[in-house]
Protein backbone atom coordinates (compact mmCIF):
# COMPACT_ATOMS: atom_id res chain seq x y z
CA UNK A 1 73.97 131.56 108.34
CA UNK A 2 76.75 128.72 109.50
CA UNK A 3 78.83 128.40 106.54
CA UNK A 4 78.03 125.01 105.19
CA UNK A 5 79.44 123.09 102.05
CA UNK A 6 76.55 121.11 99.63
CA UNK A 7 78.99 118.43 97.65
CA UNK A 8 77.67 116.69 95.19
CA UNK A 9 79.72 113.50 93.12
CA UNK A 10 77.64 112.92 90.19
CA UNK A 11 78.76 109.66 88.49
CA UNK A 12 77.50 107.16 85.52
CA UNK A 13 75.85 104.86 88.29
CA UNK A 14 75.53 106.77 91.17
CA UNK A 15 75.04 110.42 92.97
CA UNK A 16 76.59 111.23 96.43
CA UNK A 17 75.69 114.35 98.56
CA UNK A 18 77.66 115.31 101.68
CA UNK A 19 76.51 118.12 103.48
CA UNK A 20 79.40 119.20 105.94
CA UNK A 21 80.03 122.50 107.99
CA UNK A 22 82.69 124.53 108.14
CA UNK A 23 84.68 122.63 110.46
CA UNK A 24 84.20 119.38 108.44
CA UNK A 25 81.81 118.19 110.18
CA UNK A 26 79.18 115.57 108.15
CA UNK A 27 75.69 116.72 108.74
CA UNK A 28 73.92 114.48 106.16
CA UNK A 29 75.36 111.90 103.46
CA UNK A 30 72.95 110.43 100.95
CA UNK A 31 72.94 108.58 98.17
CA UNK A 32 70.64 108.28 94.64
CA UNK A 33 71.17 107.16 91.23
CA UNK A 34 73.70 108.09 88.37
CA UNK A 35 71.80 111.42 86.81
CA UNK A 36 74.55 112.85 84.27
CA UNK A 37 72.87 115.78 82.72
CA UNK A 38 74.24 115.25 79.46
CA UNK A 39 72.60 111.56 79.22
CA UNK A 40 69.60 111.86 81.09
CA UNK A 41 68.84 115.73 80.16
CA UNK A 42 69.09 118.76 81.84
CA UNK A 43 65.56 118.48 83.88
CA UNK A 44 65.52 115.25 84.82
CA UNK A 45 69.32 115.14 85.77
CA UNK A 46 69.20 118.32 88.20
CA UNK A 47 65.76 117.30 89.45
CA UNK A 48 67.44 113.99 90.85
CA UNK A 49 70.40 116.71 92.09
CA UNK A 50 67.57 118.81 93.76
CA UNK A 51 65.91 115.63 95.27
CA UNK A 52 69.00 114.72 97.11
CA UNK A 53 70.50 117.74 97.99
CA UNK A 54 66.96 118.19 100.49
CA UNK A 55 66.89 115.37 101.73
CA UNK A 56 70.30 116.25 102.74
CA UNK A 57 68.88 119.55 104.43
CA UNK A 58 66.15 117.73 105.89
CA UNK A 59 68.37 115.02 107.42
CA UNK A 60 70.55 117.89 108.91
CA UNK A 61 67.35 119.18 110.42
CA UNK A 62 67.33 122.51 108.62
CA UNK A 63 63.55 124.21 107.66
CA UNK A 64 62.44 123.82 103.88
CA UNK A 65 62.70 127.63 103.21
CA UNK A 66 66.44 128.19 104.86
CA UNK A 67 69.21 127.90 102.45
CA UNK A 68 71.27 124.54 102.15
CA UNK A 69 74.75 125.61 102.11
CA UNK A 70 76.94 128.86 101.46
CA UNK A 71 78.33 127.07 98.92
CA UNK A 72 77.90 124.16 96.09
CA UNK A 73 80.77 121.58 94.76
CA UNK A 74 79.21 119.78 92.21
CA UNK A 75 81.73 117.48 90.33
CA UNK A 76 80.15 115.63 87.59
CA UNK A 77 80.46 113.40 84.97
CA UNK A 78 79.94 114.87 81.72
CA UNK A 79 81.16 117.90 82.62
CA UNK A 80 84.11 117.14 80.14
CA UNK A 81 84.15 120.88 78.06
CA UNK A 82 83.70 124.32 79.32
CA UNK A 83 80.53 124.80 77.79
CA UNK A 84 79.25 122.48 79.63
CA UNK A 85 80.58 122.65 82.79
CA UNK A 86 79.38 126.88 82.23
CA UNK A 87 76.21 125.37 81.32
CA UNK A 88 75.37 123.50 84.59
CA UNK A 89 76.85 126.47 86.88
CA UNK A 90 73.85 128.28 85.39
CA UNK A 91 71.23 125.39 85.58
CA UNK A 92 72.40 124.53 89.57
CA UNK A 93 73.34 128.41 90.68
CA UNK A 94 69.39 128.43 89.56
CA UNK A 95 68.13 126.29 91.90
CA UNK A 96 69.09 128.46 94.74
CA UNK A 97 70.47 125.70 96.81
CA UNK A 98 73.62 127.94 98.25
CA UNK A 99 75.15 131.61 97.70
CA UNK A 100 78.03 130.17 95.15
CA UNK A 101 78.44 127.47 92.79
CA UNK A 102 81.38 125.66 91.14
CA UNK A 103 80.94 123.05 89.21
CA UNK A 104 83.80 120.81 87.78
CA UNK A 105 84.46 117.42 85.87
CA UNK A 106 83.67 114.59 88.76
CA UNK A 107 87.56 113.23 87.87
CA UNK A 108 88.77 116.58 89.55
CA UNK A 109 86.89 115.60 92.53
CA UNK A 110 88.71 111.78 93.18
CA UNK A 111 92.17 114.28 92.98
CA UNK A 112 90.71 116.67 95.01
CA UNK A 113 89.80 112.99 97.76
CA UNK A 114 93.78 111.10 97.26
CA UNK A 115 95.35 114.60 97.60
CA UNK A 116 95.85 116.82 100.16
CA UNK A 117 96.66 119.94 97.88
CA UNK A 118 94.78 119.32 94.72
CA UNK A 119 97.93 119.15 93.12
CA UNK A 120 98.72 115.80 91.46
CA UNK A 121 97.29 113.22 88.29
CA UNK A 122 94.28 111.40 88.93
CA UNK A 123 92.86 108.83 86.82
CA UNK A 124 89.20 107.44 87.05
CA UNK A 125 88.24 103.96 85.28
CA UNK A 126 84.63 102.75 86.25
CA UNK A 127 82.06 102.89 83.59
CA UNK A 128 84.33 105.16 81.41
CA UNK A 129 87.97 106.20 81.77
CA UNK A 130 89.10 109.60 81.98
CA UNK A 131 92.62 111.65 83.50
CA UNK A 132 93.31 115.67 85.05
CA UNK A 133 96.27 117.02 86.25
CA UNK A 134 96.85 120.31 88.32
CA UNK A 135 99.88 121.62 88.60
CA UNK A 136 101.43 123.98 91.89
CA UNK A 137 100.73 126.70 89.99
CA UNK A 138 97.41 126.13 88.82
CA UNK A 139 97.83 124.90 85.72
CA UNK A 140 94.67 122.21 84.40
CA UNK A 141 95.54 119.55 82.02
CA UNK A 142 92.68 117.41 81.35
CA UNK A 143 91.27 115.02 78.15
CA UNK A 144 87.84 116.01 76.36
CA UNK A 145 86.44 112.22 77.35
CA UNK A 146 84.12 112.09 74.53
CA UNK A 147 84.64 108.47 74.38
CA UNK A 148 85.94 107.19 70.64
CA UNK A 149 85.77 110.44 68.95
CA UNK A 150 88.29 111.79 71.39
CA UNK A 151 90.60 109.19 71.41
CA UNK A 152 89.76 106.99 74.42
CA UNK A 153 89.89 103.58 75.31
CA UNK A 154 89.18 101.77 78.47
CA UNK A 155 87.18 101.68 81.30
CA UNK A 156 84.49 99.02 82.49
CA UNK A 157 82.26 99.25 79.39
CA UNK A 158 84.89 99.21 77.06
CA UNK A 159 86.16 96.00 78.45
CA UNK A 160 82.94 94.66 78.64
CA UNK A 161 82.03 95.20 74.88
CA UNK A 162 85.42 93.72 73.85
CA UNK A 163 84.50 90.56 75.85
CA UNK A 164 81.75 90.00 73.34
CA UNK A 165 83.28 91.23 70.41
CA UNK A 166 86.21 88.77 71.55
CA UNK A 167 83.78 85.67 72.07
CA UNK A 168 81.49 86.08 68.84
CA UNK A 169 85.17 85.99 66.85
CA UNK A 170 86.45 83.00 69.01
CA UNK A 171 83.13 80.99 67.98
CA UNK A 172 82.75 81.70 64.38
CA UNK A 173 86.39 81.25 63.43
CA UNK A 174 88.01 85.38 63.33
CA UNK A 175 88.96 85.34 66.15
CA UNK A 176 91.47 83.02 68.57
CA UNK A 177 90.12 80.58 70.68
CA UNK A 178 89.28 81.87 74.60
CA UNK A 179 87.27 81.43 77.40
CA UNK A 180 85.45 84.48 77.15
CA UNK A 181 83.31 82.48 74.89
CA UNK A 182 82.61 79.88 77.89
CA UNK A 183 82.28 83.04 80.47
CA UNK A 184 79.33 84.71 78.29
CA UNK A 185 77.82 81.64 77.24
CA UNK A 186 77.33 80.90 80.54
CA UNK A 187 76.38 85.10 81.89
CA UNK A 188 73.71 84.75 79.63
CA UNK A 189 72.75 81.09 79.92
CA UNK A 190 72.97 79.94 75.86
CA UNK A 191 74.90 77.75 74.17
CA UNK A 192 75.35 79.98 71.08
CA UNK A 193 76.94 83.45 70.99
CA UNK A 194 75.60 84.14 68.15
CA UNK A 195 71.91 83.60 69.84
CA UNK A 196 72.95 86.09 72.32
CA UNK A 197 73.92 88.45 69.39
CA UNK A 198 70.75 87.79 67.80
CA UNK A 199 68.69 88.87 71.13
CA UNK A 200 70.89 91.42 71.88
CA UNK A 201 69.87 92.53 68.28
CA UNK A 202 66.03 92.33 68.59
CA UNK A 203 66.51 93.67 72.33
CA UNK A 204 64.91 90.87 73.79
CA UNK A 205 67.88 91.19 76.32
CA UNK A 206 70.19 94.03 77.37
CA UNK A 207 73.73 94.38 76.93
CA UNK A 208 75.24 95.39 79.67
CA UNK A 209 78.92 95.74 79.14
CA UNK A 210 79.18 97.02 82.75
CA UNK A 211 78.51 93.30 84.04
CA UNK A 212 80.56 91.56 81.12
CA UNK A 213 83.76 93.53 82.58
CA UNK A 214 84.24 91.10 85.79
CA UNK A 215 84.33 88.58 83.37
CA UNK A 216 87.33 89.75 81.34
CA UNK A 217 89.68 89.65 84.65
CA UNK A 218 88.00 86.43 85.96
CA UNK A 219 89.06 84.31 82.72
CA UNK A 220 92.22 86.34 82.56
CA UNK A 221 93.19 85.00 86.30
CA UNK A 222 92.64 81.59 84.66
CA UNK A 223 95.78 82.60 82.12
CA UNK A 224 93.24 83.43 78.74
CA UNK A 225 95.59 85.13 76.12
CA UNK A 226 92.95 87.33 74.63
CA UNK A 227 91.93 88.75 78.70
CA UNK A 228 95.23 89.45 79.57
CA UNK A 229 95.95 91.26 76.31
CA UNK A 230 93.15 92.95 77.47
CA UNK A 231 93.88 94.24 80.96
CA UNK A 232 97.74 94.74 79.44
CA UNK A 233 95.84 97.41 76.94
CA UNK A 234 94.02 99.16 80.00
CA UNK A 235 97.45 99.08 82.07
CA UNK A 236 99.35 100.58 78.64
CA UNK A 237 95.93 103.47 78.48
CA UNK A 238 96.44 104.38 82.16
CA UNK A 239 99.99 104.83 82.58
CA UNK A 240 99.63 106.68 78.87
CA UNK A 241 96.86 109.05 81.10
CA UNK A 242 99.10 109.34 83.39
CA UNK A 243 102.41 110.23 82.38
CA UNK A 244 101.17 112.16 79.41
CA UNK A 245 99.41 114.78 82.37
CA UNK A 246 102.32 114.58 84.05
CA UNK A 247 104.65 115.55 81.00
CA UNK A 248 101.89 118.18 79.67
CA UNK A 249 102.65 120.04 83.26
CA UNK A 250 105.78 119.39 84.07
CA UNK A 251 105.59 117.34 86.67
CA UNK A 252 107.79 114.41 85.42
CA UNK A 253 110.64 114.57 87.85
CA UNK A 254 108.32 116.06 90.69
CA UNK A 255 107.61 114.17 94.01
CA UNK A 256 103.80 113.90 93.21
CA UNK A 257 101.08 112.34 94.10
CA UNK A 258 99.11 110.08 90.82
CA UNK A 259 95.71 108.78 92.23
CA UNK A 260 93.61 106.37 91.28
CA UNK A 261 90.31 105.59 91.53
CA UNK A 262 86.88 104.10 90.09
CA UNK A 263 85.25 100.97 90.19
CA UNK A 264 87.81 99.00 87.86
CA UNK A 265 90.92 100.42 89.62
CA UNK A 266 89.10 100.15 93.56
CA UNK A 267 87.60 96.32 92.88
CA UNK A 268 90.88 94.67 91.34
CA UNK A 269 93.80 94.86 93.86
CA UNK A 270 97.04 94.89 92.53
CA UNK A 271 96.10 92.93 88.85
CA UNK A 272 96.01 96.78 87.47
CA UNK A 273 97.10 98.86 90.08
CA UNK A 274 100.26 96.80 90.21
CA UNK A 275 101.43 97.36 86.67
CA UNK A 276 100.66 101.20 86.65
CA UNK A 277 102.72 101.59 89.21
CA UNK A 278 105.59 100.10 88.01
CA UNK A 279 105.31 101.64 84.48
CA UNK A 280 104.55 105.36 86.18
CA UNK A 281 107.39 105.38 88.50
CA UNK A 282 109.48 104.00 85.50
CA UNK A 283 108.68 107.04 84.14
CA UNK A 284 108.37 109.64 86.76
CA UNK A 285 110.52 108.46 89.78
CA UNK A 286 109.34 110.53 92.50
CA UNK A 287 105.59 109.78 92.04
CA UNK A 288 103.35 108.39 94.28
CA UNK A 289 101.05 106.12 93.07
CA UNK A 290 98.03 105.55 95.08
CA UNK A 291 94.68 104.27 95.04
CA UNK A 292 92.41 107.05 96.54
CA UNK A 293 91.13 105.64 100.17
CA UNK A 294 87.82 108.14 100.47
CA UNK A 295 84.55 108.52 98.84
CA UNK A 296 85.33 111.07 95.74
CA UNK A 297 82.53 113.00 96.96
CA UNK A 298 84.96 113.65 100.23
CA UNK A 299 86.93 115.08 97.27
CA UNK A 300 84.06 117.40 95.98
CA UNK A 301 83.61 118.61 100.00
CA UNK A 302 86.57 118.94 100.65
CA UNK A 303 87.22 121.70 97.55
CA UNK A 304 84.24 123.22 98.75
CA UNK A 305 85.88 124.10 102.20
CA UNK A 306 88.77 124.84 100.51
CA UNK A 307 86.79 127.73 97.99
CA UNK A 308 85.04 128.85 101.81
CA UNK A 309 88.56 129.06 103.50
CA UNK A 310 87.66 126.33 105.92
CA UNK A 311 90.38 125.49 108.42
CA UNK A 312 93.22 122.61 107.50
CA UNK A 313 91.86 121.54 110.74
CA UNK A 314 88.06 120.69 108.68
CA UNK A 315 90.21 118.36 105.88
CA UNK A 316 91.55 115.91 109.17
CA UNK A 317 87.95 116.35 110.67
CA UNK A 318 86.02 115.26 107.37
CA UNK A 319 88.93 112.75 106.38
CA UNK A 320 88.74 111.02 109.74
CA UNK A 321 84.85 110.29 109.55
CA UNK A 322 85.85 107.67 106.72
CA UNK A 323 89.16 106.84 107.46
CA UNK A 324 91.65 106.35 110.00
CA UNK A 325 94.66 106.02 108.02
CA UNK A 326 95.36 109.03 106.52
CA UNK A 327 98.47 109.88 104.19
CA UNK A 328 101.15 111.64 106.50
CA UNK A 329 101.09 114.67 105.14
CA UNK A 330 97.50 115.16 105.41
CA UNK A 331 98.26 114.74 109.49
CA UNK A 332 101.31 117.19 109.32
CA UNK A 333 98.97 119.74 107.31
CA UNK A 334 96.42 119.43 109.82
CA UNK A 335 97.93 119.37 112.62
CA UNK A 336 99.33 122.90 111.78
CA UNK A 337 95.68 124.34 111.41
C-alpha cells in the first residue's frame, strides 16, 4: 500500500480531513461540522469522523474495502487530558481507518501548521482559548483547558458572554454606561436587555456568545471603555499563555517561533495580534510572533508525515498547495530534502 497520511482537525465548529501521500501530495480535502467527542459523545462524534474520513477515500478514488491511510493524525478539541486523548486512540485505532493512530489536543496541530519543527508556543483563541509548548528536546507543556475550573479566560465565547453580562449592568444601573448595550439591543432587535434576558431565560431565543464576540471589538473600535478593557484582558491572557509556556520550558531567551491562531486571533488584524507581540517580545526577545498562515489541519498532516518519515521535500509540497509564502526556513529545510 502507498503510504498515505488521514489528518483530521477536529474543532468546536468545524472538522477538516486532508488525505495526502507520502510526498505531500493532497488527494482529498473535506470539510463537516464541529463533532468534539467529549460534547457530542463518543458515537456520534467519531461517526461524523468516519463519515468524512470516506468521503475522503472516495474522493481520492480508492475502493470501499482498501485501507485509507498508513497512518491517522487526529488533533482534536477536547482532547485536553491523557485519559482522554488514550481514550479516543482506542475509539479511532477501532475503526480501522489506517495501520497507526495518534491522536493529540487540536492546539498541537496549529504549532505543528506555523512551525516548521514542532518546536515553539502556540496559542489558539476561537470558540475557547487554549496554549502548548514543545521544547527541542521534547519536552510538552500544555494547560488542562477545562474552561473556569481550570483557570481560563478568553476566547470568542467568553467575550461574547461578557458582552451581555456588560450590557444588562450598563442598563439597570451596576454597571458603567457602554455601547454594548446599543450593539445587543440592536443583535437581537429589542429595546430592553432585560427582555432579551428574559427570552434567553425561557429559551425562546438562543444565546450565542459566539456571534455577540464581533460585537465586543466593533464598539471597542468606536473607543467604548468597558470593550477595550475587554480585548486589553484577552491581550494580558495570551501573552500570560504565552510566556508562561515559554518560561515552563525554557525557552525565554530562545530564538522561537510563538504562533497564533483561531478565529479571534485570524479575523482581527493587528487590534490583538499587535499587542501580543509587543508584550511577548518584551518578554522573550528572540521570539517570533506569528499568526499561523495554513489550515491547522496542514498542521495535523504534516505530523503525520513526520511520524511516517516523509521527506522534508513532502512539508514544501503540502505547504505550497495553500500558500506561496512560506517562512524561510521552511524553504531552506526543504530545499535540503
Amino acid at each position: 500500500m502507498t503510504d498515505r497520511v488521514l489528518a483530521i482537525d477536529g474543532g468546536n465548529s468545524k472538522t477538516a480531513v486532508l488525505l495526502v501521500d507520502a510526498d505531500g501530495k493532497v488527494l482529498a480535502q473535506v470539510r463537516g461540522p464541529g463533532a468534539p467527542p467529549q460534547t457530542v459523545g463518543m458515537q456520534r462524534g467519531l461517526d461524523v469522523f468516519e463519515a468524512l474520513a470516506r468521503e475522503a477515500a472516495a474522493q481520492a478514488g480508492l475502493s470501499p474495502d482498501e485501507p485509507i491511510a498508513a497512518h491517522t493524525a487526529a488533533f482534536l478539541a477536547g482532547a485536553d487530558l491523557p485519559r482522554e486523548e488514550e481514550d479516543l486512540t482506542r475509539a479511532i485505532t477501532e475503526r480501522n481507518w489506517s495501520t497507526t493512530t495518534f491522536v493529540g489536543n487540536d492546539t498541537f496541530a496549529l504549532l505543528r501548521a506555523g512551525t516548521t519543527s514542532g518546536v515553539g508556543v502556540a496559542v489558539v483563541c476561537g470558540a475557547g482559548i487554549n496554549a502548548v509548548g514543545v521544547a527541542h528536546d521534547g519536552r510538552t507543556h500544555r494547560f488542562p483547558a477545562l474552561g473556569a475550573i481550570s483557570g481560563d479566560w478568553g476566547g470568542g465565547g467568553q467575550l461574547g458572554n461578557d458582552a451581555l453580562w456588560h450590557a444588562v449592568r450598563a442598563e439597570d444601573g451596576r454597571g458603567q454606561p457602554t455601547e454594548l448595550l446599543g450593539a445587543l439591543l440592536e443583535h437581537y432587535g429589542e429595546t430592553s436587555i432585560f427582555s432579551v434576558v428574559e427570552k434567553i431565560h425561557f429559551e425562546e431565543i438562543a444565546l450565542d456568545p459566539h456571534a455577540l464576540c464581533p460585537l465586543v471589538f466593533d464598539v471597542a473600535a468606536r473607543g467604548d471603555a468597558v470593550a477595550l478593557a475587554q480585548i486589553d484582558r484577552l491581550v494580558e491572557e495570551i501573552v500570560l499563555l504565552s510566556t508562561v509556556s515559554l518560561r515552563k520550558l525554557d525557552l525565554m531567551d530562545e530564538p522561537v517561533d510563538v504562533v497564533l491562531g483561531g478565529g479571534v486571533l485570524t479575523n482581527t488584524g493587528e487590534v490583538v495580534v499587535g499587542p501580543v507581540r509587543e508584550k511577548v517580545l518584551a518578554a522573550a526577545p528572540l521570539a517570533q510572533v506569528r499568526v499561523v498562515d495554513v489550515p491547522p489541519v496542514v498542521g495535523a498532516a504534516l505530523a503525520g508525515l513526520d511520524f511516517i518519515g516523509a521527506s522534508p521535500g513532502a512539508e514544501l509540497r503540502l505547504r505550497s498547495a495553500y500558500d506561496d509564502h512560506l517562512p524561510a526556513a521552511a524553504l531552506d529545510v526543504a530545499a535540503s530534502g
